[in-house]
N, C-alpha and C. Protein backbone atom coordinates (compact mmCIF):
# COMPACT_ATOMS: atom_id res chain seq x y z
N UNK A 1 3.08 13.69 7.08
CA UNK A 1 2.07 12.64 7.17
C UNK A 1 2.47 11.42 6.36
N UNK A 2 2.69 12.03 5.59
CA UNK A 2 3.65 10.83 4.65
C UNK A 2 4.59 9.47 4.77
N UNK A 3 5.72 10.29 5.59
CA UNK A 3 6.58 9.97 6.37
C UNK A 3 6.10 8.87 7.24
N UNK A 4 5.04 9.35 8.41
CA UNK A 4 4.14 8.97 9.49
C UNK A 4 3.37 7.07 8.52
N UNK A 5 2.70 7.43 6.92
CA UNK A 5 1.92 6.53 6.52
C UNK A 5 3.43 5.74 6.01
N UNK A 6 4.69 6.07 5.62
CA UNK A 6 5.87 4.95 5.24
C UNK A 6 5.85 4.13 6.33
N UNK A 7 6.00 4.61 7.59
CA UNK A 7 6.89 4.35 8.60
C UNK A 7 5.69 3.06 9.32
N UNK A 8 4.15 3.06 9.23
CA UNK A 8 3.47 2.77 9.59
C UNK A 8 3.32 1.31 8.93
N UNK A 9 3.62 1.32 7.38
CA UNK A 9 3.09 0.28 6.46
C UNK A 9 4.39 -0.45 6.89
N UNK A 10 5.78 0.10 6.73
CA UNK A 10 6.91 -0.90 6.79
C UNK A 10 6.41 -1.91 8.07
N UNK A 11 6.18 -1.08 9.17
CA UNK A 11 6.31 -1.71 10.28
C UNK A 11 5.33 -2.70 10.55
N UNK A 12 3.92 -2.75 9.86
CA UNK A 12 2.83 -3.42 10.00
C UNK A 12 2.79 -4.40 9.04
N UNK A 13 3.38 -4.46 8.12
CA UNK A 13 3.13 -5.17 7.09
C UNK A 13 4.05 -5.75 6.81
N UNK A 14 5.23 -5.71 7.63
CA UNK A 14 6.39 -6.58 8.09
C UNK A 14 6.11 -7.94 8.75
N UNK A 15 5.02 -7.71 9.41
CA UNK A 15 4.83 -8.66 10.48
C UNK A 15 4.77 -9.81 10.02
N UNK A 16 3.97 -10.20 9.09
CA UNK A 16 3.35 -11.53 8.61
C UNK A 16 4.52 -11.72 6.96
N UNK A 17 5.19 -10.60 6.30
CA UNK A 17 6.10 -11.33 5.05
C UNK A 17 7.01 -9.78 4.81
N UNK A 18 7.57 -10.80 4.01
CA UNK A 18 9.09 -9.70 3.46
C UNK A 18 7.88 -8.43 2.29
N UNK A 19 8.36 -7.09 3.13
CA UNK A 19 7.87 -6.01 2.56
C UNK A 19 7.73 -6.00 1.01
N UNK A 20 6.81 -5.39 0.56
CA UNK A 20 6.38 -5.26 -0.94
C UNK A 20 6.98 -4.13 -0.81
N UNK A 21 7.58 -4.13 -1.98
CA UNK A 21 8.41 -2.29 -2.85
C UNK A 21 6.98 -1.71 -2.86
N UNK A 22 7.38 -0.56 -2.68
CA UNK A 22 5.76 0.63 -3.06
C UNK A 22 5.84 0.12 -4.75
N UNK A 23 6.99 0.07 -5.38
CA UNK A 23 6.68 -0.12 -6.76
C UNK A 23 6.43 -1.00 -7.81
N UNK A 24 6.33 -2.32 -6.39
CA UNK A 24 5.66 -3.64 -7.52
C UNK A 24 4.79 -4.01 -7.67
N UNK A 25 3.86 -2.93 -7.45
CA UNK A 25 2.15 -2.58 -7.81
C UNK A 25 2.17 -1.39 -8.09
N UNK A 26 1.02 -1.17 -9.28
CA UNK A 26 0.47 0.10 -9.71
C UNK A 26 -0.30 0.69 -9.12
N UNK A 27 -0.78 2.15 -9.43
CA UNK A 27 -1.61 2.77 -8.39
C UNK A 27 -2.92 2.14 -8.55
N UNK A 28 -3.65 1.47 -9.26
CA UNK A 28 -4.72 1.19 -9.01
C UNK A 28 -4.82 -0.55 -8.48
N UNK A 29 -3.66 -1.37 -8.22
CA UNK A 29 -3.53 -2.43 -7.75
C UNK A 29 -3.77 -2.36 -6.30
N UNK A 30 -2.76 -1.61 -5.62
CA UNK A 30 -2.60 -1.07 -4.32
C UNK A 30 -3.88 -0.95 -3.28
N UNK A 31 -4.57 -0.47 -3.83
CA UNK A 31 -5.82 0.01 -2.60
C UNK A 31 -6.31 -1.72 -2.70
N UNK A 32 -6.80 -2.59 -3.28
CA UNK A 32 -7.49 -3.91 -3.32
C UNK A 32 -6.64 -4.68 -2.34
N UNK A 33 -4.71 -4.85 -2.81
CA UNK A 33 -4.15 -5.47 -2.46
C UNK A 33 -4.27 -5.34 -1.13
N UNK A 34 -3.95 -3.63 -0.61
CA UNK A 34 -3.18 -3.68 1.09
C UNK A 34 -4.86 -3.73 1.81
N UNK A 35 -6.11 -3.62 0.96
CA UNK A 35 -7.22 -4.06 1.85
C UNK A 35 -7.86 -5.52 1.90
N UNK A 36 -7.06 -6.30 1.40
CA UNK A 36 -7.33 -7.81 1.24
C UNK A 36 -6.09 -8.50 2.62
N UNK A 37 -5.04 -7.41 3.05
CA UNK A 37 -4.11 -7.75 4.67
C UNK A 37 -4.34 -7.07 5.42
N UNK A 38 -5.20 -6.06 5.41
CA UNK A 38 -5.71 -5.08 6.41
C UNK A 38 -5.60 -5.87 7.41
N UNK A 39 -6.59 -7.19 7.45
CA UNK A 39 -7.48 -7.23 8.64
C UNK A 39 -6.80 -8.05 9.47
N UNK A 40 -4.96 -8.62 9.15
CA UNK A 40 -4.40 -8.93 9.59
C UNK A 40 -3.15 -8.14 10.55
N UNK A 41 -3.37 -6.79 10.40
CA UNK A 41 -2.48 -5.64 10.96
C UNK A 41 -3.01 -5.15 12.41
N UNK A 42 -2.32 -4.19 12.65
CA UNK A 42 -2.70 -3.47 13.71
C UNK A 42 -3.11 -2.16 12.93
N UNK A 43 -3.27 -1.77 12.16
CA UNK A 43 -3.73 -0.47 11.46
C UNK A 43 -5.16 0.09 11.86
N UNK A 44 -5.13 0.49 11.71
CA UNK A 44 -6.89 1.79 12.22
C UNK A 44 -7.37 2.63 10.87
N UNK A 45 -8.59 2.46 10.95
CA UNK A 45 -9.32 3.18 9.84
C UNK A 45 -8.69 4.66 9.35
N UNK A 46 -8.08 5.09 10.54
CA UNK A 46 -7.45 6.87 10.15
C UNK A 46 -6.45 6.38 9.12
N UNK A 47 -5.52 5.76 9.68
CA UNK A 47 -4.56 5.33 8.80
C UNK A 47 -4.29 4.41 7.81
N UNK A 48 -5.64 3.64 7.57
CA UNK A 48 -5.54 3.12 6.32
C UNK A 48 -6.11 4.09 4.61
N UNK A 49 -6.41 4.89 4.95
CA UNK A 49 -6.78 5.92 4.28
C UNK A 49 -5.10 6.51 3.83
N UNK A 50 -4.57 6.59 4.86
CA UNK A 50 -2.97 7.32 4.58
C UNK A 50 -2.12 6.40 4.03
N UNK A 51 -2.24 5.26 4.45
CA UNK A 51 -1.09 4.48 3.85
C UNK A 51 -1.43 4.21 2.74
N UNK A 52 -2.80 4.22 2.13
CA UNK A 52 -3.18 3.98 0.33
C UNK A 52 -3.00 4.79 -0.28
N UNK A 53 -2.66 6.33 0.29
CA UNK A 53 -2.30 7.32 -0.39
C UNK A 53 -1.06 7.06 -0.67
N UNK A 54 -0.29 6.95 0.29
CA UNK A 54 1.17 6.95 0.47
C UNK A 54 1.88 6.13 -0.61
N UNK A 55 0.64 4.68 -0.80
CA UNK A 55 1.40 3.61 -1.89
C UNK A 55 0.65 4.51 -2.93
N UNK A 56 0.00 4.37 -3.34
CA UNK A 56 -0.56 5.32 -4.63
C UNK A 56 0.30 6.34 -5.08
N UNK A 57 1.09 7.10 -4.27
CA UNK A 57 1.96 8.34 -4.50
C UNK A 57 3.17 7.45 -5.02
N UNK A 58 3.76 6.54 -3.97
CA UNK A 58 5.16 6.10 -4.03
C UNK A 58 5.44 4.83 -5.35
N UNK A 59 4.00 4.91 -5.86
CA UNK A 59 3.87 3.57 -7.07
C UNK A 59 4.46 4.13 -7.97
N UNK A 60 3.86 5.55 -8.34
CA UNK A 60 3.80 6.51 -9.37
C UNK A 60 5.38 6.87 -9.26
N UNK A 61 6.01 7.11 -8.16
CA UNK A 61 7.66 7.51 -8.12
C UNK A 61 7.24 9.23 -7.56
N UNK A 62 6.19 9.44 -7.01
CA UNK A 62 6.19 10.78 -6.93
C UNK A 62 6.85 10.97 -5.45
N UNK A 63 7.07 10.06 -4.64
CA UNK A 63 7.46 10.14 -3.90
C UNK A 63 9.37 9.34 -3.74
N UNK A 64 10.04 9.84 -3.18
CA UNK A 64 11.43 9.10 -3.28
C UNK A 64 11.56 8.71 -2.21
């Protein structure tokens, strides 16, 4: 699922600027930031739930 929420954010959040590192925000920056470009994506409520996990995990380094 993980995988599924990387693969989702690169590609959506590509659209409009050069990708943010999962790690140049902290975990509690993240959820405000990627819901202040939401409404400029193609993303869906299922998966915005996953991709804030995904940065939340990958901020921390728990993810490689």
């Amino acid at each position: 699922m993980l995988d599924r929420a990387k693969q989702t954010y690169q590609e959506s959040c590509s659209i409009c600027h050069h990708l943010h590192k999962e790690s140049q925000y902290n975990p509690n920056q993240w959820p405000s930031l990627f819901k202040s470009m939401l409404s400029r994506t193609p993303i869906n409520q299922k998966d915005e739930w996953l991709i804030i996990q995904y940065l939340h995990k990958a901020s921390k380094g728990d993810i490689k």
